[in-house]
N, C-alpha and C. Protein backbone atom coordinates (compact mmCIF):
# COMPACT_ATOMS: atom_id res chain seq x y z
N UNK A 1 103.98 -170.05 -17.56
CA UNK A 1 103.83 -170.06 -16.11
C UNK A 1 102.45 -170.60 -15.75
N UNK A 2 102.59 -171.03 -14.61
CA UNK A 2 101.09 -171.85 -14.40
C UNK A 2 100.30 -170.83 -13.77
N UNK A 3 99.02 -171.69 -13.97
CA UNK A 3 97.96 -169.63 -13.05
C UNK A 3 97.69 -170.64 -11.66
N UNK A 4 97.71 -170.18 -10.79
CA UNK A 4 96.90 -170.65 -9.52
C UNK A 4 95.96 -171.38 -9.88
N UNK A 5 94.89 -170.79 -10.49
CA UNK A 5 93.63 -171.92 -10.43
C UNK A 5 93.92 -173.22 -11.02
N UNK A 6 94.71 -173.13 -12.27
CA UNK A 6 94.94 -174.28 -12.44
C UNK A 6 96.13 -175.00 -11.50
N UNK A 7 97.08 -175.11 -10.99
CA UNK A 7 97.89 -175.18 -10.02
C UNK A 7 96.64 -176.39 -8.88
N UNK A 8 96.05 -175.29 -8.17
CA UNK A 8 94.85 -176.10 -7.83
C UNK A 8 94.52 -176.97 -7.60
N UNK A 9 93.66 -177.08 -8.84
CA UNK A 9 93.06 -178.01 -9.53
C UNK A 9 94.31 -179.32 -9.84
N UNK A 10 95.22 -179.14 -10.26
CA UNK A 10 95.60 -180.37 -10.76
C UNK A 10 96.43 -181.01 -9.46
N UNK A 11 96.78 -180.60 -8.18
CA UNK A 11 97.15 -180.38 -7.33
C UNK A 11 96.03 -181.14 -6.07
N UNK A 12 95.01 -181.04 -6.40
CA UNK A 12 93.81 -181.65 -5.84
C UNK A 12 93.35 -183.18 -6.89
N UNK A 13 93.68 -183.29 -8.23
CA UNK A 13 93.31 -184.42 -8.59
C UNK A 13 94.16 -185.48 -8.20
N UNK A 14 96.01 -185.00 -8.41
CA UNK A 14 96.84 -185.78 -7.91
C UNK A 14 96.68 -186.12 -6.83
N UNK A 15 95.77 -185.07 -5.33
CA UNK A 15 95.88 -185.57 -4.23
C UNK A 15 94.91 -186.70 -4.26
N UNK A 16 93.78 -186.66 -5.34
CA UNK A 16 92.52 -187.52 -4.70
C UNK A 16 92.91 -188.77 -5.22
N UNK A 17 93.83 -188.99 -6.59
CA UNK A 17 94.26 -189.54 -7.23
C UNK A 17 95.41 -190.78 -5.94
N UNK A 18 95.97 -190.07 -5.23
CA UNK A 18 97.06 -190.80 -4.35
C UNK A 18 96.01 -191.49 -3.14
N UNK A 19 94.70 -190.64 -3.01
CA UNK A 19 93.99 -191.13 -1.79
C UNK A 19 93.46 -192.42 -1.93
N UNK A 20 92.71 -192.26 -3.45
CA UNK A 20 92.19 -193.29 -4.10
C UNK A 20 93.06 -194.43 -4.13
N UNK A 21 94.02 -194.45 -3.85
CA UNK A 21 94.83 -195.60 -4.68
C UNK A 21 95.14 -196.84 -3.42
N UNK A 22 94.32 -196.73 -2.50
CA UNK A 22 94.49 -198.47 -2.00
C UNK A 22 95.77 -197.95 -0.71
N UNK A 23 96.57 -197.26 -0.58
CA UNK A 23 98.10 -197.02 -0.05
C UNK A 23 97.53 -197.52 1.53
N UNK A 24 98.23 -198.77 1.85
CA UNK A 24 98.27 -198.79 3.20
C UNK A 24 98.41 -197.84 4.27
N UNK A 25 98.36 -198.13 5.51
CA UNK A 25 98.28 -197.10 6.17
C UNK A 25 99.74 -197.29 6.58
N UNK A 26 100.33 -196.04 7.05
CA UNK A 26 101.77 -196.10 7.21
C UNK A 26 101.79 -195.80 8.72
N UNK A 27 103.19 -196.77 9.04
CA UNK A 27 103.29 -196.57 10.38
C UNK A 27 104.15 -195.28 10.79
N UNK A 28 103.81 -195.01 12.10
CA UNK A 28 104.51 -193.38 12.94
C UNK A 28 105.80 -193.79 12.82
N UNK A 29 106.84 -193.05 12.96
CA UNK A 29 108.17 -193.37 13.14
C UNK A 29 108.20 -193.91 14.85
N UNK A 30 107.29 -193.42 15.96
CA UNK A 30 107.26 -194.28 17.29
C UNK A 30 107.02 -195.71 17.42
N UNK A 31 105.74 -195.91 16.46
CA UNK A 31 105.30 -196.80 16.17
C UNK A 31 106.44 -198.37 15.47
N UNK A 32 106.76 -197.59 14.50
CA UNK A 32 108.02 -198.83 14.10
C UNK A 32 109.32 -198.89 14.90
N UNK A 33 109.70 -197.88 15.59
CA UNK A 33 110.78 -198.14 16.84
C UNK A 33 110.31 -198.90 18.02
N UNK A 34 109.17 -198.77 18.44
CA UNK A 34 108.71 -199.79 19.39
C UNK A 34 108.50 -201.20 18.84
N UNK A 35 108.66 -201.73 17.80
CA UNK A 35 108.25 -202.96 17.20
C UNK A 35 109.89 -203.06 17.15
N UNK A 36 110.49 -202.05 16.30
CA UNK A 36 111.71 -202.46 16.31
C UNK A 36 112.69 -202.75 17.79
N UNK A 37 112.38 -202.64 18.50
CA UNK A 37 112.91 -202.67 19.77
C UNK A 37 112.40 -203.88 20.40
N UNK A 38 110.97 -204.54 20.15
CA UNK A 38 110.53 -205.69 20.31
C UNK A 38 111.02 -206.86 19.63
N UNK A 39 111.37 -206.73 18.55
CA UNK A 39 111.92 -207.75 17.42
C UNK A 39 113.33 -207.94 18.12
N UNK A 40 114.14 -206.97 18.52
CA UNK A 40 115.63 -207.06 18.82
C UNK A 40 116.03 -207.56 19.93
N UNK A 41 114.88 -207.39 21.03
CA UNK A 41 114.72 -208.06 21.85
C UNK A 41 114.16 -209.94 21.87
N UNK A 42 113.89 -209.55 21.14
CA UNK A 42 112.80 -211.22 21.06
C UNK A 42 114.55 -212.53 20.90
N UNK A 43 114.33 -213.85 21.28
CA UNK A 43 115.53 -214.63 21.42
C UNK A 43 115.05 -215.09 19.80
N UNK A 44 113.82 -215.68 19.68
CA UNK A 44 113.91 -216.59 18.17
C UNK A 44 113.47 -215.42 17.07
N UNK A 45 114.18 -214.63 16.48
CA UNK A 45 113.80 -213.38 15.74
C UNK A 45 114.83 -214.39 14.58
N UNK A 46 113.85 -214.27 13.33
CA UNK A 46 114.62 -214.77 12.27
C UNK A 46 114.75 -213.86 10.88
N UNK A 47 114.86 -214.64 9.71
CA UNK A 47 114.87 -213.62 8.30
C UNK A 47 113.47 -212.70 8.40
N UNK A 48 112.60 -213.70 8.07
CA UNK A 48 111.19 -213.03 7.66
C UNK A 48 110.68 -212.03 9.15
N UNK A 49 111.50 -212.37 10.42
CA UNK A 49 110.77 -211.35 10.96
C UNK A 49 111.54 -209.61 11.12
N UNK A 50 113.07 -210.36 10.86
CA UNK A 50 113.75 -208.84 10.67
C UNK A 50 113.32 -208.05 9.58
N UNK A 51 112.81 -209.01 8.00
CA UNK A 51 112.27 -208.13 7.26
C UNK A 51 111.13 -207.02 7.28
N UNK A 52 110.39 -207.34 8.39
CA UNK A 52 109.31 -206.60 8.93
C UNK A 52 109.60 -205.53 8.83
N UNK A 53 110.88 -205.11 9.53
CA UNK A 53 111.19 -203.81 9.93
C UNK A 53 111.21 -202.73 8.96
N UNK A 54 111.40 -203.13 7.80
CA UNK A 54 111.72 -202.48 6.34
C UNK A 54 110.56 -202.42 5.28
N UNK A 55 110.05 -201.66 5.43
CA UNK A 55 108.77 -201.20 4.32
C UNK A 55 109.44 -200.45 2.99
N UNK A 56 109.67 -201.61 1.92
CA UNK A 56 110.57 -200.65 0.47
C UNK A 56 109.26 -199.95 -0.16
N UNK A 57 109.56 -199.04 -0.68
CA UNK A 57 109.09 -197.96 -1.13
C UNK A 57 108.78 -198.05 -2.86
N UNK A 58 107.49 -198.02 -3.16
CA UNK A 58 107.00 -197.85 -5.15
C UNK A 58 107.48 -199.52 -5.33
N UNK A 59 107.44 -200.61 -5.10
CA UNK A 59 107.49 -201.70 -5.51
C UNK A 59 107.13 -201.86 -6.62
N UNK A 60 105.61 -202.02 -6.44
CA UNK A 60 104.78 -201.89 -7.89
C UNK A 60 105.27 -200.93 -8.73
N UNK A 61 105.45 -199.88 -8.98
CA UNK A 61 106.05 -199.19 -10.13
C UNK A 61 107.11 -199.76 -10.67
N UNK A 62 108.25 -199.95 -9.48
CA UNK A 62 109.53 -200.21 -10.09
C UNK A 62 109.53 -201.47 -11.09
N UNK A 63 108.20 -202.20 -10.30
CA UNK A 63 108.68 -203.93 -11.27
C UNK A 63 107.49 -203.58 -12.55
N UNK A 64 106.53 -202.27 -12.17
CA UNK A 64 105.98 -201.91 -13.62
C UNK A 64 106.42 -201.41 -14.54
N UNK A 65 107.65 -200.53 -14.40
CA UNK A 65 108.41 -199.48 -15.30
C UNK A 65 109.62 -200.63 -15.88
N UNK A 66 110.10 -201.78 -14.36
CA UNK A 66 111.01 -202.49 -15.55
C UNK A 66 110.61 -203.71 -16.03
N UNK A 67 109.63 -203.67 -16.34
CA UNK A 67 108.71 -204.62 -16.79
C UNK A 67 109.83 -206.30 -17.55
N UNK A 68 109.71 -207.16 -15.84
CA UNK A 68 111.28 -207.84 -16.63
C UNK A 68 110.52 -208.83 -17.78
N UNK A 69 111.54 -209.24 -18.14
CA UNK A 69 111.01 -210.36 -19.16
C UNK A 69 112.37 -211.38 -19.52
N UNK A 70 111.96 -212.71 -19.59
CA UNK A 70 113.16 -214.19 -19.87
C UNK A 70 114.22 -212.99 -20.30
N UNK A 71 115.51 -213.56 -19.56
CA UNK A 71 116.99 -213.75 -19.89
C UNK A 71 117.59 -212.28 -19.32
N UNK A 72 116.64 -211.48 -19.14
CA UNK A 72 116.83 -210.18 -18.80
C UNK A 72 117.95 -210.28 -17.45
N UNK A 73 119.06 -209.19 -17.18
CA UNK A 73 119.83 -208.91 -16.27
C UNK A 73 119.76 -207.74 -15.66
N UNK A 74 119.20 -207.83 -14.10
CA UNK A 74 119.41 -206.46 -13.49
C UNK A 74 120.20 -206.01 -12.74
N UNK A 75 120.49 -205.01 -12.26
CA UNK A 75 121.66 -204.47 -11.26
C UNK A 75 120.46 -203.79 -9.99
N UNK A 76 120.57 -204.26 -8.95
CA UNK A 76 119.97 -203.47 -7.66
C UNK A 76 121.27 -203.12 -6.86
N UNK A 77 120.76 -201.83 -6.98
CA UNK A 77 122.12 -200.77 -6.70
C UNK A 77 121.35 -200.44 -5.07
N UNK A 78 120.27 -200.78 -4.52
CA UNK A 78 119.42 -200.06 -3.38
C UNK A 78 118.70 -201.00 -2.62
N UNK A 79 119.71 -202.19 -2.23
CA UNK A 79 119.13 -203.92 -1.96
C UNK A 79 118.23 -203.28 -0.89
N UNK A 80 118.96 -203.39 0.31
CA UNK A 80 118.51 -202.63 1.47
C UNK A 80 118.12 -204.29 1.99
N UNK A 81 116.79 -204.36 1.94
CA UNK A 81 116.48 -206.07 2.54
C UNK A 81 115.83 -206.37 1.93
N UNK A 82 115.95 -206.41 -0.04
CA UNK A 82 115.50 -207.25 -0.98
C UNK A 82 113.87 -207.12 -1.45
N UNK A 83 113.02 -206.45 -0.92
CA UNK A 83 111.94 -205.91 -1.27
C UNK A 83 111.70 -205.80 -2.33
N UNK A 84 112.21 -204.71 -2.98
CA UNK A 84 112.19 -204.36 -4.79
C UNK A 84 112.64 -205.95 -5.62
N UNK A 85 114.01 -206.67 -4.84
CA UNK A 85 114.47 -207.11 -5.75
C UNK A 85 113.85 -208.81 -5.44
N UNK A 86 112.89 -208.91 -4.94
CA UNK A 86 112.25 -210.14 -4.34
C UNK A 86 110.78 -210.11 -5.07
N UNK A 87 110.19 -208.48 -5.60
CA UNK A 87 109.09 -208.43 -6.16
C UNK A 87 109.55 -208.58 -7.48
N UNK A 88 110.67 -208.35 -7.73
CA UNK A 88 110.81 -208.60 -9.50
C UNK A 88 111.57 -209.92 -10.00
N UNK A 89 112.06 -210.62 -9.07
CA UNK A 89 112.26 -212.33 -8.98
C UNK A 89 111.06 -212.83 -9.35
N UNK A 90 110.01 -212.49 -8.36
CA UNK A 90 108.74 -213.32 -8.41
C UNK A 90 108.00 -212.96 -9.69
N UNK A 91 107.79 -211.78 -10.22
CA UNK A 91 107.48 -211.00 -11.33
C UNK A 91 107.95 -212.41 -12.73
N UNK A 92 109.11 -212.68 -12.78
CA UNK A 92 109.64 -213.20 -14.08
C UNK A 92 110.80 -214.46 -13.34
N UNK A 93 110.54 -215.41 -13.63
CA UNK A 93 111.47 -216.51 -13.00
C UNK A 93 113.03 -216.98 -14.13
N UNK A 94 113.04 -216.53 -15.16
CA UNK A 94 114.37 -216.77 -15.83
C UNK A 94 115.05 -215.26 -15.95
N UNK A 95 115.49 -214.90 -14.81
CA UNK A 95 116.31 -213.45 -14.85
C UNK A 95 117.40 -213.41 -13.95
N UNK A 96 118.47 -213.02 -14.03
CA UNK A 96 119.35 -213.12 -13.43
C UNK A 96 119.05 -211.18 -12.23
N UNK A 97 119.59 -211.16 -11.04
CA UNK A 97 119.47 -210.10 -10.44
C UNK A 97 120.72 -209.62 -9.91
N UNK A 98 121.63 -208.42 -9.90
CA UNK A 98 122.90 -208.65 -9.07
C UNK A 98 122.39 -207.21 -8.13
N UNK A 99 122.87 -207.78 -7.07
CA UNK A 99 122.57 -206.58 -5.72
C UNK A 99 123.71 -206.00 -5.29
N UNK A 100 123.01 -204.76 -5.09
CA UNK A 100 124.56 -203.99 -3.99
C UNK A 100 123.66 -203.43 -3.40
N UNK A 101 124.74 -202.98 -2.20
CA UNK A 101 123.96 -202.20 -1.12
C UNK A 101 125.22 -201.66 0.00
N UNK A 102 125.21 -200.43 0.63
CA UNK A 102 126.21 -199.87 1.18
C UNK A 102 126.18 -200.38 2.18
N UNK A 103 125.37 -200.86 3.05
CA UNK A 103 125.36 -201.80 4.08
C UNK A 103 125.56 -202.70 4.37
N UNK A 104 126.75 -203.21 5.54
CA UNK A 104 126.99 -204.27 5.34
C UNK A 104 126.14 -205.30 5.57
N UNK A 105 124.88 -205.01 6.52
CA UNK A 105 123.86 -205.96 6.63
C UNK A 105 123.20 -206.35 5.99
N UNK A 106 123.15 -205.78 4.45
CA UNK A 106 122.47 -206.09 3.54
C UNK A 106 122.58 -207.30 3.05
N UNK A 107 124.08 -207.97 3.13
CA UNK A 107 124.70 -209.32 2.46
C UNK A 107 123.64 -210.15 3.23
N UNK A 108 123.38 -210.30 4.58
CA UNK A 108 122.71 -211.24 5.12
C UNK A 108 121.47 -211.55 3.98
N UNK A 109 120.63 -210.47 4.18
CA UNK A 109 119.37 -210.64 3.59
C UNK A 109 119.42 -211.07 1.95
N UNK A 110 120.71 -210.36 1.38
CA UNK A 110 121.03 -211.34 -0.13
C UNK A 110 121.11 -212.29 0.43
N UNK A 111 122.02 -213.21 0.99
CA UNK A 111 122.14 -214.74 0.89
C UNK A 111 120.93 -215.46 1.09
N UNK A 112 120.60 -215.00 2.39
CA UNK A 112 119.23 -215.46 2.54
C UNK A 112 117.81 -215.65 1.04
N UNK A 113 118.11 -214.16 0.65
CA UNK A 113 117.28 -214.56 -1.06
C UNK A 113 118.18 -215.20 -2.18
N UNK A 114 119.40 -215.66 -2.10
CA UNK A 114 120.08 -216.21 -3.09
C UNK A 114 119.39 -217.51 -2.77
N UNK A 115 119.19 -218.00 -1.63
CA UNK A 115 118.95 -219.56 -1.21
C UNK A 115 117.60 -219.68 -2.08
N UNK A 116 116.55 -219.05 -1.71
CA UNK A 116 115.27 -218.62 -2.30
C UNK A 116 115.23 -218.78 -3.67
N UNK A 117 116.07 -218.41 -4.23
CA UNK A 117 116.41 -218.06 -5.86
C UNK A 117 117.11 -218.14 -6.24
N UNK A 118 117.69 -219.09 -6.00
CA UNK A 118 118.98 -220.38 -6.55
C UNK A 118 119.42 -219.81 -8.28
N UNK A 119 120.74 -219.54 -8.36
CA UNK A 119 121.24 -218.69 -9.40
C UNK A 119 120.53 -217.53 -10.51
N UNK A 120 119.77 -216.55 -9.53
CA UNK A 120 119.31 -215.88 -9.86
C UNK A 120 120.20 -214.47 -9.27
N UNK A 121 120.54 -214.88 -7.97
CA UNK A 121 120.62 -213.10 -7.24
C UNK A 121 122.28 -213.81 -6.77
């Protein structure tokens, strides 16, 4: 069982540890509904600006933990609007990527990166 003090302590390094680490500043949930409400409104709103709306989450880890490498095949089970799977394209250029996503809006933003990455995704 852990004792409090240590609890703590390691509890405070992880925090200084996460402070330290560069993490942008994140927007309010008001904050990105008012942008999002501006974008939806706007007449010439295209790919790169709907992507705005979507901040994916541990990028860097994910393309550090799957560290791709030539010929490699992945499955993105969590496309959403290609974030993860656009940082690990660029990461390694001979990899094949296959996406899913429960949304149907998601297909847009694949095609849109299939064009990008011509028999890759």
């Amino acid at each position: 069982m852990l004792q409090y003090p240590y609890f703590c302590r390691m509890y405070k390094e992880c925090l200084s540890c996460w402070l330290e680490s560069g993490i942008p500043r994140i927007h309010t949930t008001a904050e990105k509904c008012k942008e999002y409400e501006e974008l939806h409104r706007s007449q010439d709103r295209d790919f790169e600006t709907m992507a705005k709306l979507h901040i994916p989450v541990m990028v860097d880890e994910v393309v550090h933990w799957l560290s791709p490498q030539k010929g490699q095949i992945f499955l993105d089970t969590t496309f959403g609007e290609g974030g993860r799977t656009k940082a690990i394209l660029q990461k390694e250029s001979d990899i094949v990527l296959w996406a899913l996503d429960r949304d149907p809006t998601a297909s847009a933003f694949a095609e849109r990166l299939s064009e990008l990455y011509p028999k890759q995704i």
